[in-house]
PDB file of N, CA and C in Angstrom:
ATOM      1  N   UNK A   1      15.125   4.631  13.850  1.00  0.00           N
ATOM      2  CA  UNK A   1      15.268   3.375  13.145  1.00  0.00           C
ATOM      3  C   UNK A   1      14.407   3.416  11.879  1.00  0.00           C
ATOM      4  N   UNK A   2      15.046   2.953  10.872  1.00  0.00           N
ATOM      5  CA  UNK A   2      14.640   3.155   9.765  1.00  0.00           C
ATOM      6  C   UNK A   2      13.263   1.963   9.509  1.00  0.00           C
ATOM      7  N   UNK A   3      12.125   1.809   9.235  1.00  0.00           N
ATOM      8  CA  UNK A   3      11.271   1.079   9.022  1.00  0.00           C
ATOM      9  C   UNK A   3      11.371   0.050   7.410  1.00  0.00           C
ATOM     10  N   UNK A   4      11.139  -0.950   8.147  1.00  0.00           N
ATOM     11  CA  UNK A   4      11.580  -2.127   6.719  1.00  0.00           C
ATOM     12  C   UNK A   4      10.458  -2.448   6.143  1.00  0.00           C
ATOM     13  N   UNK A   5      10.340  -3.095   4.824  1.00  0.00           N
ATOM     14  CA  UNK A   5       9.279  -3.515   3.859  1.00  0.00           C
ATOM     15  C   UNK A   5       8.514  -3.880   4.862  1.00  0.00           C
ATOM     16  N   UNK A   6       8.690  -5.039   5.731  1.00  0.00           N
ATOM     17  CA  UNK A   6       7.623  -5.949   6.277  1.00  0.00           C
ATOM     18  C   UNK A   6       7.066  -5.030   7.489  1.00  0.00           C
ATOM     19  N   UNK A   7       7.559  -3.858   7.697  1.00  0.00           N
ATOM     20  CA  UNK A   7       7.045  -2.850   8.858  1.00  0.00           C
ATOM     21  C   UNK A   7       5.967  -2.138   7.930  1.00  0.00           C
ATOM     22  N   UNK A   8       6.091  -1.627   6.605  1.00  0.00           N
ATOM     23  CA  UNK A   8       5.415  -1.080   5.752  1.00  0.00           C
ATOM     24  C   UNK A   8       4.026  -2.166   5.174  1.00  0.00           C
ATOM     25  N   UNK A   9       4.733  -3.245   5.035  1.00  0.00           N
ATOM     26  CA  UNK A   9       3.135  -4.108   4.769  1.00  0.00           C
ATOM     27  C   UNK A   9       1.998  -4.307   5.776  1.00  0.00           C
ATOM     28  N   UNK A  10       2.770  -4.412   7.110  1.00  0.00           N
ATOM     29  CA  UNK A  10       2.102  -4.380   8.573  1.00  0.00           C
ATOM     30  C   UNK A  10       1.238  -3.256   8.555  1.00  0.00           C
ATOM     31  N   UNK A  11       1.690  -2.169   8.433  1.00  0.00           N
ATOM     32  CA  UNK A  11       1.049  -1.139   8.638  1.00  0.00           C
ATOM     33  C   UNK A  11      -0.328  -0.855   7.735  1.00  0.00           C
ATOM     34  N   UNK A  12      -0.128  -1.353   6.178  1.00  0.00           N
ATOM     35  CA  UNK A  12      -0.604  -0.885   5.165  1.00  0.00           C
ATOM     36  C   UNK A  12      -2.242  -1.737   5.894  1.00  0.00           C
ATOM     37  N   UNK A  13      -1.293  -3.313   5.891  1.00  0.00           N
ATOM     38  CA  UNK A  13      -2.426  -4.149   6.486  1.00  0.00           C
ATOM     39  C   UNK A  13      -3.348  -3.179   7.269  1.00  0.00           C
ATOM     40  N   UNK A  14      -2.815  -2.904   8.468  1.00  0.00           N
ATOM     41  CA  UNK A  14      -3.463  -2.372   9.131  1.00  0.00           C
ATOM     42  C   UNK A  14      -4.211  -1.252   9.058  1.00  0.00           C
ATOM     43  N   UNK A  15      -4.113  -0.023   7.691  1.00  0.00           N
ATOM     44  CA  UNK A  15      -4.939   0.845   7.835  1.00  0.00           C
ATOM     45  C   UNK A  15      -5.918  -0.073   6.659  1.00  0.00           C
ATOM     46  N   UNK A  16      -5.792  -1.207   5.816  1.00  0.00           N
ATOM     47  CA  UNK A  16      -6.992  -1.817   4.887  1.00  0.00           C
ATOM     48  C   UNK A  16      -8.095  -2.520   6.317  1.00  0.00           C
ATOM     49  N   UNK A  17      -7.650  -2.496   7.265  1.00  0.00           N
ATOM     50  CA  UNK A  17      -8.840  -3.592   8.039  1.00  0.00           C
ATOM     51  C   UNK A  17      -9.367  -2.199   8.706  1.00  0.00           C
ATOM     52  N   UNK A  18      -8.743  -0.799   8.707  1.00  0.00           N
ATOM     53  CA  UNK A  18      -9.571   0.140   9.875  1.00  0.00           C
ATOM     54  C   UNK A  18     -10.366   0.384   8.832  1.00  0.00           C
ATOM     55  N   UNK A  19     -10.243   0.136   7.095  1.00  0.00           N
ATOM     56  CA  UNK A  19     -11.056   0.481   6.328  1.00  0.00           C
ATOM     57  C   UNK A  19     -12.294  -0.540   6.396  1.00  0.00           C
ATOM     58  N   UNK A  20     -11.845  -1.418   6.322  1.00  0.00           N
ATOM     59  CA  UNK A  20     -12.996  -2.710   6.578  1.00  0.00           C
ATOM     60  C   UNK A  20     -13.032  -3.552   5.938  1.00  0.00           C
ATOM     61  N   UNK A  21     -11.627  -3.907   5.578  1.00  0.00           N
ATOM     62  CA  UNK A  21     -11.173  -4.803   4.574  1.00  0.00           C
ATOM     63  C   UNK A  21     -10.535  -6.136   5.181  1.00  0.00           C
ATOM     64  N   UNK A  22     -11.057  -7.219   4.769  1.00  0.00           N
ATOM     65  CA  UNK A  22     -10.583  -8.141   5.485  1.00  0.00           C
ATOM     66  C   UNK A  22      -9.022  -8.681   5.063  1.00  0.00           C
ATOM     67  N   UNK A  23      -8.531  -8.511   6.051  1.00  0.00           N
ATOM     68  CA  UNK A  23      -6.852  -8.799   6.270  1.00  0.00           C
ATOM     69  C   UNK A  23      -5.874 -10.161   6.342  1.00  0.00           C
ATOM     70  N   UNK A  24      -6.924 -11.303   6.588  1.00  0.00           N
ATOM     71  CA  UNK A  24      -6.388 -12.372   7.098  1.00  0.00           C
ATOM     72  C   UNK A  24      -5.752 -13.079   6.144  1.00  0.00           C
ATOM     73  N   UNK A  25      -5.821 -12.681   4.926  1.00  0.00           N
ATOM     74  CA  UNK A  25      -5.422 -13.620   4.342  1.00  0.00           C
ATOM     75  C   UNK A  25      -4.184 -12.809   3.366  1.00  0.00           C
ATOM     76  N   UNK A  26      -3.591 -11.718   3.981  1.00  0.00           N
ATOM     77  CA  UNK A  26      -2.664 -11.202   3.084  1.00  0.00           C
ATOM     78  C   UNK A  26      -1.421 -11.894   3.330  1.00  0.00           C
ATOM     79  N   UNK A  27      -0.815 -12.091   4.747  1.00  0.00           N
ATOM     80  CA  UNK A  27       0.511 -13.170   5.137  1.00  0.00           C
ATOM     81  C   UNK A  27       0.100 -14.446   5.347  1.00  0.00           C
ATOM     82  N   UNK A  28      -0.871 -15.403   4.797  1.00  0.00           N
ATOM     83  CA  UNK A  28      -1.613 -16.139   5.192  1.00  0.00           C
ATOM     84  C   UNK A  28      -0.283 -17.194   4.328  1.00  0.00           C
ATOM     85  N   UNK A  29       0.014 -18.139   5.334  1.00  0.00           N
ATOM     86  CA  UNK A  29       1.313 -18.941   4.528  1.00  0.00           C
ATOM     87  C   UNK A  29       2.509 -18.534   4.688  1.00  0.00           C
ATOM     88  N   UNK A  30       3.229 -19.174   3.544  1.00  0.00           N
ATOM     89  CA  UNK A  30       4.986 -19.364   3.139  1.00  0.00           C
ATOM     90  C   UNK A  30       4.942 -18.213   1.841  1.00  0.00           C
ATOM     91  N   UNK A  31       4.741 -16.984   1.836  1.00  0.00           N
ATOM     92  CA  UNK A  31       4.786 -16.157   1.135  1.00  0.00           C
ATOM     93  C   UNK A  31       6.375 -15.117   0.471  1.00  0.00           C
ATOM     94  N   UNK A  32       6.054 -15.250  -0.665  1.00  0.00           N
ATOM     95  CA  UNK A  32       7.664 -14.170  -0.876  1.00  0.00           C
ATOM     96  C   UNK A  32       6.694 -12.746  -1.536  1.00  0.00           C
ATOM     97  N   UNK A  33       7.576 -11.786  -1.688  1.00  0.00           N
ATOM     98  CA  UNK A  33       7.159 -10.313  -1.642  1.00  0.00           C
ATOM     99  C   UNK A  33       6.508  -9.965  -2.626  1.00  0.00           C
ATOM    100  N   UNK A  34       6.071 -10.901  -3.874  1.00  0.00           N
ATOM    101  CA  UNK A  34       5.505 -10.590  -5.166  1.00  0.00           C
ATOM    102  C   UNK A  34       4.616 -11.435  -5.155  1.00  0.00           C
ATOM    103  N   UNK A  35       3.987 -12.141  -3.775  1.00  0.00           N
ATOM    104  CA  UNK A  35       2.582 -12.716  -4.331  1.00  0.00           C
ATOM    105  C   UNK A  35       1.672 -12.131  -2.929  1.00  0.00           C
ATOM    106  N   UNK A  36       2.683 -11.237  -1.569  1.00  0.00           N
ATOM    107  CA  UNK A  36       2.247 -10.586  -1.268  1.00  0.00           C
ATOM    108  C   UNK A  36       1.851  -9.396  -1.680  1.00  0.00           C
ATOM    109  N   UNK A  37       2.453  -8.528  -2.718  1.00  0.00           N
ATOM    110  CA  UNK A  37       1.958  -7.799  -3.486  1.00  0.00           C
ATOM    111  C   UNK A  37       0.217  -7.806  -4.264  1.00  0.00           C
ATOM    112  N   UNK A  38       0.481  -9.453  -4.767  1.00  0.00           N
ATOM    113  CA  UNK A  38      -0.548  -9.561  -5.494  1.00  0.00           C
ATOM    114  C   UNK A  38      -1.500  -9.270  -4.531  1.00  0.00           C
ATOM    115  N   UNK A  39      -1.807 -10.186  -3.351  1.00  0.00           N
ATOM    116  CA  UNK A  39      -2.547 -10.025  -2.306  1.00  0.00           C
ATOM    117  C   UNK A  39      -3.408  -8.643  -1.871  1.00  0.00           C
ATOM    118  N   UNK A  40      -1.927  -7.574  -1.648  1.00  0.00           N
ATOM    119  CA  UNK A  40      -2.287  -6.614  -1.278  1.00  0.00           C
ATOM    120  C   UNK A  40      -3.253  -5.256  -2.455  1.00  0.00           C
ATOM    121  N   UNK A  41      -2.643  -6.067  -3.637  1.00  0.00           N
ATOM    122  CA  UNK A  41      -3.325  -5.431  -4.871  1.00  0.00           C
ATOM    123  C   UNK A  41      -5.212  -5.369  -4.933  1.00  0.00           C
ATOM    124  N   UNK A  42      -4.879  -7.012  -5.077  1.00  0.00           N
ATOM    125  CA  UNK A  42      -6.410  -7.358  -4.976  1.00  0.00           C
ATOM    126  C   UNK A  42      -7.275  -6.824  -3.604  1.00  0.00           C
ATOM    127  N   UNK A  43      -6.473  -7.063  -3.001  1.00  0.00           N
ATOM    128  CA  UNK A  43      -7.401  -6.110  -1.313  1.00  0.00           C
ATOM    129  C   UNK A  43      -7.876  -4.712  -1.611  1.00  0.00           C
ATOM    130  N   UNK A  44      -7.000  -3.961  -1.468  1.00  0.00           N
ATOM    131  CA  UNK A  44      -7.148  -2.234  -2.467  1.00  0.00           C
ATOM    132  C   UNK A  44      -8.391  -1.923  -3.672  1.00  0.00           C
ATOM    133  N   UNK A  45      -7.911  -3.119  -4.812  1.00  0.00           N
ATOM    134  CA  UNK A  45      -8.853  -2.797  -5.823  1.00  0.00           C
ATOM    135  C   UNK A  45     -10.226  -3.139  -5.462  1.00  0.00           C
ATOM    136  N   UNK A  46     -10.158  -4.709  -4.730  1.00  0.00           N
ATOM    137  CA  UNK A  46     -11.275  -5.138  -4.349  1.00  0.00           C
ATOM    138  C   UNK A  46     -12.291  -4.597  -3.459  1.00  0.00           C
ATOM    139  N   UNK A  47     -11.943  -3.577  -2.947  1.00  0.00           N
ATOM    140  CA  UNK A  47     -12.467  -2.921  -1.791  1.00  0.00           C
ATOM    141  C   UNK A  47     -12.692  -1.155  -2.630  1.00  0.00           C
ATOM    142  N   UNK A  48     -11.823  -1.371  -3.928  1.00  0.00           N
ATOM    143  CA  UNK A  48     -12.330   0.439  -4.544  1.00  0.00           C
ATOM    144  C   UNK A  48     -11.674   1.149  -3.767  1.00  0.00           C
ATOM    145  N   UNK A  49     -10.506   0.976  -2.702  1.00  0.00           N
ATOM    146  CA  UNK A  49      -9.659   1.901  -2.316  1.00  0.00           C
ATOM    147  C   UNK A  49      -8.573   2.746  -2.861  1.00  0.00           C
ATOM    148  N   UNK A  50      -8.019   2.510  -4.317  1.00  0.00           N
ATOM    149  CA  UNK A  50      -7.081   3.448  -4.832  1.00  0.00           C
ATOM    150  C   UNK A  50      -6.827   4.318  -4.418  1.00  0.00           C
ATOM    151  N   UNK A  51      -8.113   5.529  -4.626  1.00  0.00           N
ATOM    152  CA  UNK A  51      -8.102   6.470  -4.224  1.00  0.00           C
ATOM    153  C   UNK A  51      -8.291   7.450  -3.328  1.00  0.00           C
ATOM    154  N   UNK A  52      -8.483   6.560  -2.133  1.00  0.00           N
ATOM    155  CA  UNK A  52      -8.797   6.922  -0.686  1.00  0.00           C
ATOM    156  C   UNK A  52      -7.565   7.417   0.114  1.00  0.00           C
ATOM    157  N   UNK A  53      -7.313   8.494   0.560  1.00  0.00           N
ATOM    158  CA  UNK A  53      -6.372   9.247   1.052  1.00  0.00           C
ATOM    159  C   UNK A  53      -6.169   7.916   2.274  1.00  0.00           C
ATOM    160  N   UNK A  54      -4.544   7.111   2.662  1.00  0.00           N
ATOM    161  CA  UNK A  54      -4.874   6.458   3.489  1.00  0.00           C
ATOM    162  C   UNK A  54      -3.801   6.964   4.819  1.00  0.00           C
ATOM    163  N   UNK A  55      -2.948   8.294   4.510  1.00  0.00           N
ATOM    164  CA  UNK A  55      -1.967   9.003   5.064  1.00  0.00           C
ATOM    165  C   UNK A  55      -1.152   9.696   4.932  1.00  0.00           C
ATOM    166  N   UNK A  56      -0.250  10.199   5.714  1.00  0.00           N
ATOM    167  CA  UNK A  56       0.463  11.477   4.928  1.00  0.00           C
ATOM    168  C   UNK A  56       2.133  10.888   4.845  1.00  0.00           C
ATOM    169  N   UNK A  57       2.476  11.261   3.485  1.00  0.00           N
ATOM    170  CA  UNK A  57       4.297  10.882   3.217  1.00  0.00           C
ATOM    171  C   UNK A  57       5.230  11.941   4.025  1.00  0.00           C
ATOM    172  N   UNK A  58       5.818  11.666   5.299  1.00  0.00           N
ATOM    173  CA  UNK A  58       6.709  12.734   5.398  1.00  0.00           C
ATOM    174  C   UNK A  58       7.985  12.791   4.904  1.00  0.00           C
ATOM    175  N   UNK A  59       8.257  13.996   4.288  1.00  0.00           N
ATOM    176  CA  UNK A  59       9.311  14.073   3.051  1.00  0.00           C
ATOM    177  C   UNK A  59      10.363  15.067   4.232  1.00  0.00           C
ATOM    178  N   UNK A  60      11.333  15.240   3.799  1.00  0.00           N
ATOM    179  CA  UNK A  60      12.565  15.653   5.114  1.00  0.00           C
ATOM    180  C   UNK A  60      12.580  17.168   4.802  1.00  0.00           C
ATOM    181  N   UNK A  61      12.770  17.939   3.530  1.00  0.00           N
ATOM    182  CA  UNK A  61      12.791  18.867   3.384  1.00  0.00           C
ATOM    183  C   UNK A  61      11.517  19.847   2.928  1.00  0.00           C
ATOM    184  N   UNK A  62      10.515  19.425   2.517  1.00  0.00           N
ATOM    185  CA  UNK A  62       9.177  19.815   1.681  1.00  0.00           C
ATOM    186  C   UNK A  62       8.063  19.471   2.724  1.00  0.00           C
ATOM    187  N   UNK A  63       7.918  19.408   3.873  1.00  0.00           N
ATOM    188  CA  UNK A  63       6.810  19.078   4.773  1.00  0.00           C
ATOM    189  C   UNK A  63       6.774  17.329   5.020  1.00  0.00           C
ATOM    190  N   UNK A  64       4.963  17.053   4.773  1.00  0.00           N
ATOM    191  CA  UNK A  64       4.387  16.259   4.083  1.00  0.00           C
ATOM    192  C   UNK A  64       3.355  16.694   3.056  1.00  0.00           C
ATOM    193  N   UNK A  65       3.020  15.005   2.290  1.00  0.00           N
ATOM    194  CA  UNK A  65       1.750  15.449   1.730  1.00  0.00           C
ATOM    195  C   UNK A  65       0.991  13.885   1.880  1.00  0.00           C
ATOM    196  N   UNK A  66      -0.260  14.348   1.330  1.00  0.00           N
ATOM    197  CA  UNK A  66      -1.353  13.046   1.456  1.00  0.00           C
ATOM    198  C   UNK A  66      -0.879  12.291   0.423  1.00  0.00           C
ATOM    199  N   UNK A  67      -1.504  10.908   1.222  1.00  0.00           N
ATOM    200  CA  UNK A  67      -0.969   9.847  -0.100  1.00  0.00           C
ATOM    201  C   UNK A  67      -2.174   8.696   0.030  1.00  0.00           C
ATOM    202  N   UNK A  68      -2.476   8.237  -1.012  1.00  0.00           N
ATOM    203  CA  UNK A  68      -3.374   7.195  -1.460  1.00  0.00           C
ATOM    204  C   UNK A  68      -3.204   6.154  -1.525  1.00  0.00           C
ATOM    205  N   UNK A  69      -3.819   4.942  -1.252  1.00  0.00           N
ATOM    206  CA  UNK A  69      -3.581   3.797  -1.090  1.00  0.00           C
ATOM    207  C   UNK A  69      -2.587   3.172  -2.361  1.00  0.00           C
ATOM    208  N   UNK A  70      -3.123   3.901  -4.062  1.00  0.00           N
ATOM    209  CA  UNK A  70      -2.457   3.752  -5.043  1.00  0.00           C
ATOM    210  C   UNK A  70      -0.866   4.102  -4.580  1.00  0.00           C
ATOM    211  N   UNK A  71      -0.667   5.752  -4.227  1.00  0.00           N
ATOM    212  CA  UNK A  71       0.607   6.182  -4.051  1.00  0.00           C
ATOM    213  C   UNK A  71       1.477   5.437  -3.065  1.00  0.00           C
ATOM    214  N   UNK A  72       0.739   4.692  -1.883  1.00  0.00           N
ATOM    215  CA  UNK A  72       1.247   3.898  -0.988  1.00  0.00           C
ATOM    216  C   UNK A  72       2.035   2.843  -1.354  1.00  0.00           C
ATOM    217  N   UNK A  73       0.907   1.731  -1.836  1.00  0.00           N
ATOM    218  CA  UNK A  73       1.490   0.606  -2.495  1.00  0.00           C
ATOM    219  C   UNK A  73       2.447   0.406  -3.483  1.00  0.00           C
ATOM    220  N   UNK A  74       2.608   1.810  -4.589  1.00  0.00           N
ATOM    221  CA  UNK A  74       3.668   1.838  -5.284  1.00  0.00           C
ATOM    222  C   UNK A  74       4.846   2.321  -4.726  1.00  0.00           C
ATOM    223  N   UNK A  75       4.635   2.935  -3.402  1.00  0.00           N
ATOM    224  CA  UNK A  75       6.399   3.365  -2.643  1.00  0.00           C
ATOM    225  C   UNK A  75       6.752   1.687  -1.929  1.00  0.00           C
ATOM    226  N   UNK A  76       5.617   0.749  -1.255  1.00  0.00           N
ATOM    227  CA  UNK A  76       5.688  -0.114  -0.617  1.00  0.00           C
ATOM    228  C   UNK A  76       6.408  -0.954  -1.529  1.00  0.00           C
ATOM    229  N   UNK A  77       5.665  -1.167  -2.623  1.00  0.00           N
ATOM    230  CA  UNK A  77       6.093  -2.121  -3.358  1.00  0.00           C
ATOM    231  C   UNK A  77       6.743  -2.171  -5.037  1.00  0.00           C
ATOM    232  N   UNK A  78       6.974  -0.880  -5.040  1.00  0.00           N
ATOM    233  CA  UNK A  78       7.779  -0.347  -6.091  1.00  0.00           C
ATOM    234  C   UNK A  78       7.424  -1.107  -7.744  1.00  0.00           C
ATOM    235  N   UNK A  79       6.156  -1.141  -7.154  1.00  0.00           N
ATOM    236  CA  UNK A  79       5.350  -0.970  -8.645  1.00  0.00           C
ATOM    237  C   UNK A  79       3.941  -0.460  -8.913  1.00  0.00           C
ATOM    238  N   UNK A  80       3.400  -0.089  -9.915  1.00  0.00           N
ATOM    239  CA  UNK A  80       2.088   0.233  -9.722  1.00  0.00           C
ATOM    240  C   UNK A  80       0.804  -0.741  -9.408  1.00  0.00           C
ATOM    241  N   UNK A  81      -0.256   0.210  -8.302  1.00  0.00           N
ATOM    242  CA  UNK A  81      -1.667  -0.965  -8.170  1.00  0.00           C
ATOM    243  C   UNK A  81      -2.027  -1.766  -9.184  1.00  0.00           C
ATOM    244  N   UNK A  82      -2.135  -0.404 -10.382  1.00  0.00           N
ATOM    245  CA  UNK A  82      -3.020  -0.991 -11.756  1.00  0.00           C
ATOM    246  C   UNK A  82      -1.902  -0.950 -12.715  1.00  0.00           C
ATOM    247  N   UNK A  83      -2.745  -2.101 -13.881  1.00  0.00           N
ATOM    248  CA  UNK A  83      -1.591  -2.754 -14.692  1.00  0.00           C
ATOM    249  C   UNK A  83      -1.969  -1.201 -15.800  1.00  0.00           C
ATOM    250  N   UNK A  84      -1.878  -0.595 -15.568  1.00  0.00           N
ATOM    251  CA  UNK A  84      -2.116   0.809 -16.721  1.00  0.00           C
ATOM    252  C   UNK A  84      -0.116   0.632 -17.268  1.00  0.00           C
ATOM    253  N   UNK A  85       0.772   0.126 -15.994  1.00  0.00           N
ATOM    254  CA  UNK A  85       2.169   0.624 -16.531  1.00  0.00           C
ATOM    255  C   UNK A  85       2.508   1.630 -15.892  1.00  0.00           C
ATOM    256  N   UNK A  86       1.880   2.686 -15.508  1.00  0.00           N
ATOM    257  CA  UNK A  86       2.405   3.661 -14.838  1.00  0.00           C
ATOM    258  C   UNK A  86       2.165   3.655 -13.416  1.00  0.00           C
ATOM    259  N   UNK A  87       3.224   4.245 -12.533  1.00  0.00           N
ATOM    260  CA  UNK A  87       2.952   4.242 -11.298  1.00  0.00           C
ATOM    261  C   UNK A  87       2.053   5.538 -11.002  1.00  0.00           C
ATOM    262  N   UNK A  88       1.883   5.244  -9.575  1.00  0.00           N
ATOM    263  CA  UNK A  88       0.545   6.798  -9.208  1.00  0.00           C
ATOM    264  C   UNK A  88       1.664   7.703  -9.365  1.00  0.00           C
ATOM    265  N   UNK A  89       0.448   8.533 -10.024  1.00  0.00           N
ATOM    266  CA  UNK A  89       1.006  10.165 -10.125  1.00  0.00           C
ATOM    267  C   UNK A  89       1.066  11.126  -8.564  1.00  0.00           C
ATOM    268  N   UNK A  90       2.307  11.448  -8.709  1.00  0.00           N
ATOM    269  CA  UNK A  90       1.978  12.899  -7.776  1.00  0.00           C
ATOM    270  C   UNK A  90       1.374  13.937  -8.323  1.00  0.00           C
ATOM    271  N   UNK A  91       0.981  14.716  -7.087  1.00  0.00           N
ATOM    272  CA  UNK A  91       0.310  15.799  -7.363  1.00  0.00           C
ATOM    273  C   UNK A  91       1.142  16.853  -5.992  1.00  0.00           C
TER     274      UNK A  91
END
């Protein structure tokens, strides 16, 4: 079964609180997907997580590879953490 946005925010949630980030207030309400974004933005930056390896992407033909809270949130939410304009780079 294929995993949906709100399976992907669940999760994300969940590896920002094993970080030690407080969580409660990311679905907190009557929320639509671009002010949960914001939410989840400010959690990340606020906490200096960008760049913290937070798991690995498994890709179907190429293995996996590690991915960063930056690289996360821009597959989650199909835009970038930081307002730079660009999404995270692969490597």
């Amino acid at each position: 079964m294929k995993a949906t946005s709100i399976d992907a925010e669940n999760w994300l949630a969940e590896r920002l609180r094993n970080h030690g980030v407080d969580t409660r207030g990311l679905f907190a309400g009557l929320t639509d997907r671009h002010e949960r974004a914001a939410r989840f933005r400010a959690a990340i930056l606020g906490a200096e997580l960008s760049h913290v390896i937070v798991g690995r992407q498994l890709l179907s033909n190429q293995g996996d590879r590690v991915e960063s809270y930056a690289h996360l949130f821009a597959r989650v939410f199909d835009e970038p953490l930081t307002s730079t304009g660009k999404k995270a780079e692969r490597t």
